[in-house]
ModelCIF file with pLDDT and N, C-alpha, C, O atoms, coordinates in Angstrom:
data_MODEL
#
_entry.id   MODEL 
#
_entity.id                         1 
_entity.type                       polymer 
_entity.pdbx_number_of_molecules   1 
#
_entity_poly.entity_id                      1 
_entity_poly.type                           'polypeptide(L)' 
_entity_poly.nstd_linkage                   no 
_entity_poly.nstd_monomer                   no 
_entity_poly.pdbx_seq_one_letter_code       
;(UNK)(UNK)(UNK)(UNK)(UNK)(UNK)(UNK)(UNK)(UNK)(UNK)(UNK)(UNK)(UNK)(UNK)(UNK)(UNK)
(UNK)(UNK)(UNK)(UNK)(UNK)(UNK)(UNK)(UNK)(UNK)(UNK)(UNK)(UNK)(UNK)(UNK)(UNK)(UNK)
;
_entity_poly.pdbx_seq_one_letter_code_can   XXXXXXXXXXXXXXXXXXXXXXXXXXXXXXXX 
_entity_poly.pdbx_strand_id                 A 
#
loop_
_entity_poly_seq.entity_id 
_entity_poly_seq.num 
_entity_poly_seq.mon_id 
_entity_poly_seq.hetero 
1 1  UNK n 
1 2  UNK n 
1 3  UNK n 
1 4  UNK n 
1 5  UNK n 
1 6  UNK n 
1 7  UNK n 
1 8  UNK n 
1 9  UNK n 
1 10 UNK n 
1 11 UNK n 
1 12 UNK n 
1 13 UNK n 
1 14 UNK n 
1 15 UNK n 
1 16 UNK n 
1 17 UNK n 
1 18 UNK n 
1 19 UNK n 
1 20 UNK n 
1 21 UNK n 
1 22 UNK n 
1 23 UNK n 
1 24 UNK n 
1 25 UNK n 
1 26 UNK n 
1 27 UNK n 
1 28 UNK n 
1 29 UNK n 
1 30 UNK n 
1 31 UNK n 
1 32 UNK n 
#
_struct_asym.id          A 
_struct_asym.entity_id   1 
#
loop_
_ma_qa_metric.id 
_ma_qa_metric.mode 
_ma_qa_metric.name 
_ma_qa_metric.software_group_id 
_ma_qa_metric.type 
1 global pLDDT . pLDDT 
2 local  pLDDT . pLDDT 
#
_ma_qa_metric_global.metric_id      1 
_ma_qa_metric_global.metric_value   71.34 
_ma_qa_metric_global.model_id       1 
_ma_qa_metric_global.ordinal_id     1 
#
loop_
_ma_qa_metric_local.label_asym_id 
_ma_qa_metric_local.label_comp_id 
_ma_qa_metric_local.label_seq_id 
_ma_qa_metric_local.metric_id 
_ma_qa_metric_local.metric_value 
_ma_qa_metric_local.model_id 
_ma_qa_metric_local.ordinal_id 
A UNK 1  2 81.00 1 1  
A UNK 2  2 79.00 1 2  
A UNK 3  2 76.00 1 3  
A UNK 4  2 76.00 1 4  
A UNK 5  2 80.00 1 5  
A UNK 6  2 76.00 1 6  
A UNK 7  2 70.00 1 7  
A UNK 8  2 73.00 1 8  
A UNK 9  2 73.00 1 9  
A UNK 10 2 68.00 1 10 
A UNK 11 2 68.00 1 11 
A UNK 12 2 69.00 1 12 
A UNK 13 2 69.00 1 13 
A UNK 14 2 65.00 1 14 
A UNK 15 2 65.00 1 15 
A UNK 16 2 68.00 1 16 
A UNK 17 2 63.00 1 17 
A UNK 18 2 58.00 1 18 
A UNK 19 2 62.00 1 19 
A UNK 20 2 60.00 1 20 
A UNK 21 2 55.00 1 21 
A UNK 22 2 57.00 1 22 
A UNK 23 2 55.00 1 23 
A UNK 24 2 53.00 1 24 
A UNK 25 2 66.00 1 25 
A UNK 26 2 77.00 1 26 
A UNK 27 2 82.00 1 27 
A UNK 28 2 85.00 1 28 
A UNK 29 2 89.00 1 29 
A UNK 30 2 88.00 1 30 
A UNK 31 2 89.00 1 31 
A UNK 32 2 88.00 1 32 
#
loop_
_atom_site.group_PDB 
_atom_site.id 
_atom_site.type_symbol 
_atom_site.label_atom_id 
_atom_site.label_alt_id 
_atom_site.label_comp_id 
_atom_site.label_asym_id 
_atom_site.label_entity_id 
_atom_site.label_seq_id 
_atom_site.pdbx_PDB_ins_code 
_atom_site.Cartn_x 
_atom_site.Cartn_y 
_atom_site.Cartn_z 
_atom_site.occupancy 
_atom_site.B_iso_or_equiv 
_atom_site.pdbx_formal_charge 
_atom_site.auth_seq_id 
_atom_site.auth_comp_id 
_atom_site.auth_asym_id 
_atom_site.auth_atom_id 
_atom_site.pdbx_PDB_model_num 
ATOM 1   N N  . UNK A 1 1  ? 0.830  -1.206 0.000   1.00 81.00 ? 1  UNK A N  1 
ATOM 2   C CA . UNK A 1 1  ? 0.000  0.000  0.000   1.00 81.00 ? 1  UNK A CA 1 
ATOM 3   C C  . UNK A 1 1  ? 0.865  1.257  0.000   1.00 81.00 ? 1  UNK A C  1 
ATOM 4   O O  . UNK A 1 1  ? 0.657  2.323  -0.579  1.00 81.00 ? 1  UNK A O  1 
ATOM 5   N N  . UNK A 1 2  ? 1.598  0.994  0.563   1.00 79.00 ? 2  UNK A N  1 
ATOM 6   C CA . UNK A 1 2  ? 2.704  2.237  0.999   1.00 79.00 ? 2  UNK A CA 1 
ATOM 7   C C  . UNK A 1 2  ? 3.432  2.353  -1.085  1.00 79.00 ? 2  UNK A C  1 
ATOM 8   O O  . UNK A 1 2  ? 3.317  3.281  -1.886  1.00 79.00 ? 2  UNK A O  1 
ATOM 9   N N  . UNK A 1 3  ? 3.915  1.368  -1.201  1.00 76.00 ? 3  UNK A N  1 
ATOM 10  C CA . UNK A 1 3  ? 4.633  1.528  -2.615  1.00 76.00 ? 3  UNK A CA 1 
ATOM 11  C C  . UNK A 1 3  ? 3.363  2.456  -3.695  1.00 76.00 ? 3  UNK A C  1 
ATOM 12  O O  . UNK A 1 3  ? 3.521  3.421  -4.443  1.00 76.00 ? 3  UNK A O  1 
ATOM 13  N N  . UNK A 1 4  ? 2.258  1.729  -3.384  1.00 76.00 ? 4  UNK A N  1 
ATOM 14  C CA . UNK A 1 4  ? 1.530  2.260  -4.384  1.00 76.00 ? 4  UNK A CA 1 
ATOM 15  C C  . UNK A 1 4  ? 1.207  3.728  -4.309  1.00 76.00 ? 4  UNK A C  1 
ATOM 16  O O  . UNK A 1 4  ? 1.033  4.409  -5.320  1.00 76.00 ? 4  UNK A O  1 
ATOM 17  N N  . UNK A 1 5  ? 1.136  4.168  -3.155  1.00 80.00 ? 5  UNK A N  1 
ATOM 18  C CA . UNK A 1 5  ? 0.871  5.548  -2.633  1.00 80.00 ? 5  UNK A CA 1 
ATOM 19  C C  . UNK A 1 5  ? 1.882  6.324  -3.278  1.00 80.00 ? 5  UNK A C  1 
ATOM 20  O O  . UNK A 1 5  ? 1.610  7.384  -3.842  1.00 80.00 ? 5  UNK A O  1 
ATOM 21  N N  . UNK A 1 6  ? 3.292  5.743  -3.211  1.00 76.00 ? 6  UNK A N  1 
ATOM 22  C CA . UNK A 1 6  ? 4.237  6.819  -3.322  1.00 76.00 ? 6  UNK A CA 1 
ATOM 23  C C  . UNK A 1 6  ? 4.738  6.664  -4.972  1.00 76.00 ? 6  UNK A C  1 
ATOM 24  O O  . UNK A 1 6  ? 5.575  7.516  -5.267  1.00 76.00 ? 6  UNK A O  1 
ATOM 25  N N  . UNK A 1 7  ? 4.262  5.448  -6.422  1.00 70.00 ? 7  UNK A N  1 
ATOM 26  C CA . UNK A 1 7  ? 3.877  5.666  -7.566  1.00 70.00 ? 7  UNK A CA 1 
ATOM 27  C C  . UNK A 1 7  ? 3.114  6.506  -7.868  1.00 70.00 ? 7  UNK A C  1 
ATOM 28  O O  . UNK A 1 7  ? 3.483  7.422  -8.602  1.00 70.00 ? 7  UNK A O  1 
ATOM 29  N N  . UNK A 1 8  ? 1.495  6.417  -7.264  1.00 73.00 ? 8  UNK A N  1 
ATOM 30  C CA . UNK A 1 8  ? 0.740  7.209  -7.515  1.00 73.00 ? 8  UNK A CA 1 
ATOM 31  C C  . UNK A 1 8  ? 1.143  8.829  -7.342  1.00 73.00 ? 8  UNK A C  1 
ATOM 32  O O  . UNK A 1 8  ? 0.712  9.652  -8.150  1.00 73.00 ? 8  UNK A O  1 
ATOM 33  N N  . UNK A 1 9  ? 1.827  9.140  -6.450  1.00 73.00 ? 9  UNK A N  1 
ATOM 34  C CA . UNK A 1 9  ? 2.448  10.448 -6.601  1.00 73.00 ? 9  UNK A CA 1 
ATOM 35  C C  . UNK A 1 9  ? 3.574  10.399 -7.737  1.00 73.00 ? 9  UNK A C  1 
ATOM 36  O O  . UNK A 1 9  ? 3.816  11.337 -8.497  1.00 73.00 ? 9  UNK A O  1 
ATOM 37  N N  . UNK A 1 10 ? 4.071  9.455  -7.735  1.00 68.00 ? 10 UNK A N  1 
ATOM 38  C CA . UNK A 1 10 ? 5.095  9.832  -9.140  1.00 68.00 ? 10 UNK A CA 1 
ATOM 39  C C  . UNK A 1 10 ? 4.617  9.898  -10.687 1.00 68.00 ? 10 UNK A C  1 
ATOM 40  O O  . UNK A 1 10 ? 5.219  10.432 -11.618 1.00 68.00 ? 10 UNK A O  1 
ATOM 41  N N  . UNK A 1 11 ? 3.439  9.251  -10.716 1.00 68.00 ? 11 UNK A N  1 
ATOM 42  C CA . UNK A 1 11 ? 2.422  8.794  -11.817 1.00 68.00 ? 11 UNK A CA 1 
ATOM 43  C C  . UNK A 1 11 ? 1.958  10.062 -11.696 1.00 68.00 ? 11 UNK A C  1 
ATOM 44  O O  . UNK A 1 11 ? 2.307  10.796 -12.621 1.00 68.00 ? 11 UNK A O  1 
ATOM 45  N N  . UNK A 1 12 ? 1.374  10.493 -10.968 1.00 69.00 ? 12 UNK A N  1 
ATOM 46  C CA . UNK A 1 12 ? 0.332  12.310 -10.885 1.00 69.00 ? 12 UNK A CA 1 
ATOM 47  C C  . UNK A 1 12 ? 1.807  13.122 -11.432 1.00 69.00 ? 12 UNK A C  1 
ATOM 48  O O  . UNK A 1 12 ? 1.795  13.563 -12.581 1.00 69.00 ? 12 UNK A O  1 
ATOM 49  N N  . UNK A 1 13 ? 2.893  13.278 -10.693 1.00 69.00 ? 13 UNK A N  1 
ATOM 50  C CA . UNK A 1 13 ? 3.642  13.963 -11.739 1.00 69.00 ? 13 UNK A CA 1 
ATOM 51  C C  . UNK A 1 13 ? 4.023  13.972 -13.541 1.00 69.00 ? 13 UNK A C  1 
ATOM 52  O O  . UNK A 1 13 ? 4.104  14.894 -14.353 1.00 69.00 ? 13 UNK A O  1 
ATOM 53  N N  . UNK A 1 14 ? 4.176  12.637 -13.647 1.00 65.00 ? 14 UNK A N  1 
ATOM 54  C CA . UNK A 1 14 ? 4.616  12.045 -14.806 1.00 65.00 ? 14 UNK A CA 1 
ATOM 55  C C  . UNK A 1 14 ? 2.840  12.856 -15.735 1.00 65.00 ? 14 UNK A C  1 
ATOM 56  O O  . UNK A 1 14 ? 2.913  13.844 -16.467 1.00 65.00 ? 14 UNK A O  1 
ATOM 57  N N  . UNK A 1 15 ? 1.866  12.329 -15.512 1.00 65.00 ? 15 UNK A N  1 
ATOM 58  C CA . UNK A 1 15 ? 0.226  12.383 -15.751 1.00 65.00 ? 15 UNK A CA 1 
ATOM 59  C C  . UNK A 1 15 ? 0.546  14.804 -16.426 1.00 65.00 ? 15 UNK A C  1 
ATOM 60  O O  . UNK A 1 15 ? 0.406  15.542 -17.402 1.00 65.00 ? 15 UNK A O  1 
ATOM 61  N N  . UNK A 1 16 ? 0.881  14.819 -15.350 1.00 68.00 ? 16 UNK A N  1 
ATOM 62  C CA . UNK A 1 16 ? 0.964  16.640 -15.115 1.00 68.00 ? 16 UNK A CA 1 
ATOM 63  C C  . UNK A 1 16 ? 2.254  16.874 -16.563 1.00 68.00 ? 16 UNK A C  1 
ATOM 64  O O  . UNK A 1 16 ? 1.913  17.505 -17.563 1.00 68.00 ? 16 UNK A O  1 
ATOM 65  N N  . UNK A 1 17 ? 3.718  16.252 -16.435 1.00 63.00 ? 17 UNK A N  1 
ATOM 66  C CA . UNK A 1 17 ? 4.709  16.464 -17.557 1.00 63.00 ? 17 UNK A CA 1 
ATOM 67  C C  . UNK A 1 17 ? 3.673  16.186 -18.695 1.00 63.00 ? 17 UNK A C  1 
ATOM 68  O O  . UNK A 1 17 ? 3.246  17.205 -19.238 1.00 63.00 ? 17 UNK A O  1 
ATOM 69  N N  . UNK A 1 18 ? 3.082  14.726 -19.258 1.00 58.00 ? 18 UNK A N  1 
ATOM 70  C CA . UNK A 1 18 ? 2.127  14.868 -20.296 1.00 58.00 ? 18 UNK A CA 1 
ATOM 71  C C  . UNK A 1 18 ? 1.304  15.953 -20.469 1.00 58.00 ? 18 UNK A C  1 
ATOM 72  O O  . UNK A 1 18 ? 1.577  16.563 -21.503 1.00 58.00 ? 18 UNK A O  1 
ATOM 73  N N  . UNK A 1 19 ? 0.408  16.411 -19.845 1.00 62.00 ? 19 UNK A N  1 
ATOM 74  C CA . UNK A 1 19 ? -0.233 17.469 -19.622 1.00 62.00 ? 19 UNK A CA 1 
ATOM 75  C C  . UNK A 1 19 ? 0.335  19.128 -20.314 1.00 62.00 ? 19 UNK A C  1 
ATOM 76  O O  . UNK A 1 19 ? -0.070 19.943 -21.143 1.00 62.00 ? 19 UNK A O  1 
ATOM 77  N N  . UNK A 1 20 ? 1.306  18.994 -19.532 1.00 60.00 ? 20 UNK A N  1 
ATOM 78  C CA . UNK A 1 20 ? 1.809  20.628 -19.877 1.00 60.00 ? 20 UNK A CA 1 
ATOM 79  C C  . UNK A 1 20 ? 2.342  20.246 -21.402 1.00 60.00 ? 20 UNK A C  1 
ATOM 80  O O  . UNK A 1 20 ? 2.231  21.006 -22.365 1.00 60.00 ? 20 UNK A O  1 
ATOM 81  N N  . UNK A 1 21 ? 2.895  19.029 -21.439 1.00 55.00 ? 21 UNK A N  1 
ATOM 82  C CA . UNK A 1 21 ? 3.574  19.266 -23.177 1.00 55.00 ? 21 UNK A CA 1 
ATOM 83  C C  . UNK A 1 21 ? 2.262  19.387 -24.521 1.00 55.00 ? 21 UNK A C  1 
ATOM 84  O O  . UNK A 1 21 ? 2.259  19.968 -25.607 1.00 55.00 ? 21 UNK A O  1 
ATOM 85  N N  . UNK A 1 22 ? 1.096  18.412 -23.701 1.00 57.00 ? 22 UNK A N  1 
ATOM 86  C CA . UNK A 1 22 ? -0.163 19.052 -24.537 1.00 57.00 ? 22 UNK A CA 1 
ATOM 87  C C  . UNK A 1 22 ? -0.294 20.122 -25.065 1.00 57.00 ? 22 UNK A C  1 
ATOM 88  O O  . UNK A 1 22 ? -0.547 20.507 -26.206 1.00 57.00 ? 22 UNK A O  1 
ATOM 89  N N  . UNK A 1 23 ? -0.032 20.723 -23.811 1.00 55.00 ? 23 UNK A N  1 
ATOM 90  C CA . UNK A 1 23 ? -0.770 22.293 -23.633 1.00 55.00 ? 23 UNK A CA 1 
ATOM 91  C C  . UNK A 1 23 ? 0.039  22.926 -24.794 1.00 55.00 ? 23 UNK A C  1 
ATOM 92  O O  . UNK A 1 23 ? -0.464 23.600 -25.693 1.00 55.00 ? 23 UNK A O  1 
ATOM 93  N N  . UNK A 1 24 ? 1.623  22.567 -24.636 1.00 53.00 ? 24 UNK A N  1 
ATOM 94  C CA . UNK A 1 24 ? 2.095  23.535 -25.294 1.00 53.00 ? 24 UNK A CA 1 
ATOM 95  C C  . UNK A 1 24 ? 2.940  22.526 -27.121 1.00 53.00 ? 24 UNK A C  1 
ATOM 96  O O  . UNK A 1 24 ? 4.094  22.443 -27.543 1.00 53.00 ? 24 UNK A O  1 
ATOM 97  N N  . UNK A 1 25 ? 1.713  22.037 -27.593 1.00 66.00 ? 25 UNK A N  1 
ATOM 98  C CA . UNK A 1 25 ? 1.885  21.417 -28.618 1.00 66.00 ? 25 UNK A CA 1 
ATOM 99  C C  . UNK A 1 25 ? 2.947  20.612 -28.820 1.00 66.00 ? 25 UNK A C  1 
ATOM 100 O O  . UNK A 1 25 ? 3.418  20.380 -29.934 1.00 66.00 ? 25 UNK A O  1 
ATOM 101 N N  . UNK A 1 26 ? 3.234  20.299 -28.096 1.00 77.00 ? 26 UNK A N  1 
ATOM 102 C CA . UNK A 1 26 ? 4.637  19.306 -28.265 1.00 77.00 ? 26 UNK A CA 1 
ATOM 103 C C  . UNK A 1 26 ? 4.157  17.386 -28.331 1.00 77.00 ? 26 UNK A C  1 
ATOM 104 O O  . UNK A 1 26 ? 3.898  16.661 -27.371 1.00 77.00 ? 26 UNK A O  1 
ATOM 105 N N  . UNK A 1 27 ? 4.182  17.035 -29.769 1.00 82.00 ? 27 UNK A N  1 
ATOM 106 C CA . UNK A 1 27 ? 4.180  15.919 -29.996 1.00 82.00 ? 27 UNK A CA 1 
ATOM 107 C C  . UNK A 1 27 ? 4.786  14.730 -29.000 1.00 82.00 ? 27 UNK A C  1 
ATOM 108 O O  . UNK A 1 27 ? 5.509  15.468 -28.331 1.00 82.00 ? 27 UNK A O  1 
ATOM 109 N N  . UNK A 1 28 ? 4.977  13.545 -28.491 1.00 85.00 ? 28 UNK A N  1 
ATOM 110 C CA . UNK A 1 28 ? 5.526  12.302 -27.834 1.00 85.00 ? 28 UNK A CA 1 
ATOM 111 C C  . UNK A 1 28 ? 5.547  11.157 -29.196 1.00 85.00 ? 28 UNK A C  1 
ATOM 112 O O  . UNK A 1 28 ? 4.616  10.873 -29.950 1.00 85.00 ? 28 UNK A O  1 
ATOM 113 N N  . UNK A 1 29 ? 6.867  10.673 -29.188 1.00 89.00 ? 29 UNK A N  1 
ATOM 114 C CA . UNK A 1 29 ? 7.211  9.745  -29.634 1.00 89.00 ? 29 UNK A CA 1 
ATOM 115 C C  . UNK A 1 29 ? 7.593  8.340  -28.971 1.00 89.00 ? 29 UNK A C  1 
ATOM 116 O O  . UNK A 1 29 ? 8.823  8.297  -28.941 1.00 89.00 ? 29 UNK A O  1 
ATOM 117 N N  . UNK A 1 30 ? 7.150  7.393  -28.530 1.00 88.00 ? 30 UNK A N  1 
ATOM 118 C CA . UNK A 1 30 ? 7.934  6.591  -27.655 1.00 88.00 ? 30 UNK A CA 1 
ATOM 119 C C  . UNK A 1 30 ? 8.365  5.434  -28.392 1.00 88.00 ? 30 UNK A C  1 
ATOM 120 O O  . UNK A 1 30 ? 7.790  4.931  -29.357 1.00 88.00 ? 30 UNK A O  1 
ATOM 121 N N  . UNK A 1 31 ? 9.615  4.997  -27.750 1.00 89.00 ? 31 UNK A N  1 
ATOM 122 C CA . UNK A 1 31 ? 10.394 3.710  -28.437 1.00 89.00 ? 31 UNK A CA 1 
ATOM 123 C C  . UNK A 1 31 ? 9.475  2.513  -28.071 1.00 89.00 ? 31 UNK A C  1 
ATOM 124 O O  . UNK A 1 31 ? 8.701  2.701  -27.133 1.00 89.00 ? 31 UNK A O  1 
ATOM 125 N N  . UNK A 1 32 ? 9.468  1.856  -28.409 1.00 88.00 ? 32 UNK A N  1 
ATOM 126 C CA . UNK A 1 32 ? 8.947  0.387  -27.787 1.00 88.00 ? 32 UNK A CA 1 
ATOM 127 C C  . UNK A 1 32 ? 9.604  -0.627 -28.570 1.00 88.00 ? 32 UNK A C  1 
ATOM 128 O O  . UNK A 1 32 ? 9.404  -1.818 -28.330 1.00 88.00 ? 32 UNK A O  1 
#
């Protein structure tokens, strides 16, 4: 419970970086 708590805050950041690059038109490419 504890691990997931402290992803979920790293995930809400990561969630927010997507977010702002939206905002400011910036395409994502990812490798896979």
């Amino acid at each position: 419970r504890q691990l997931k708590t402290r992803l979920e805050q790293v995930d809400s950041r990561r969630t927010m970086n997507r977010q702002n690059r939206v905002r400011a038109e910036i395409p994502t490419v990812a490798l896979v």
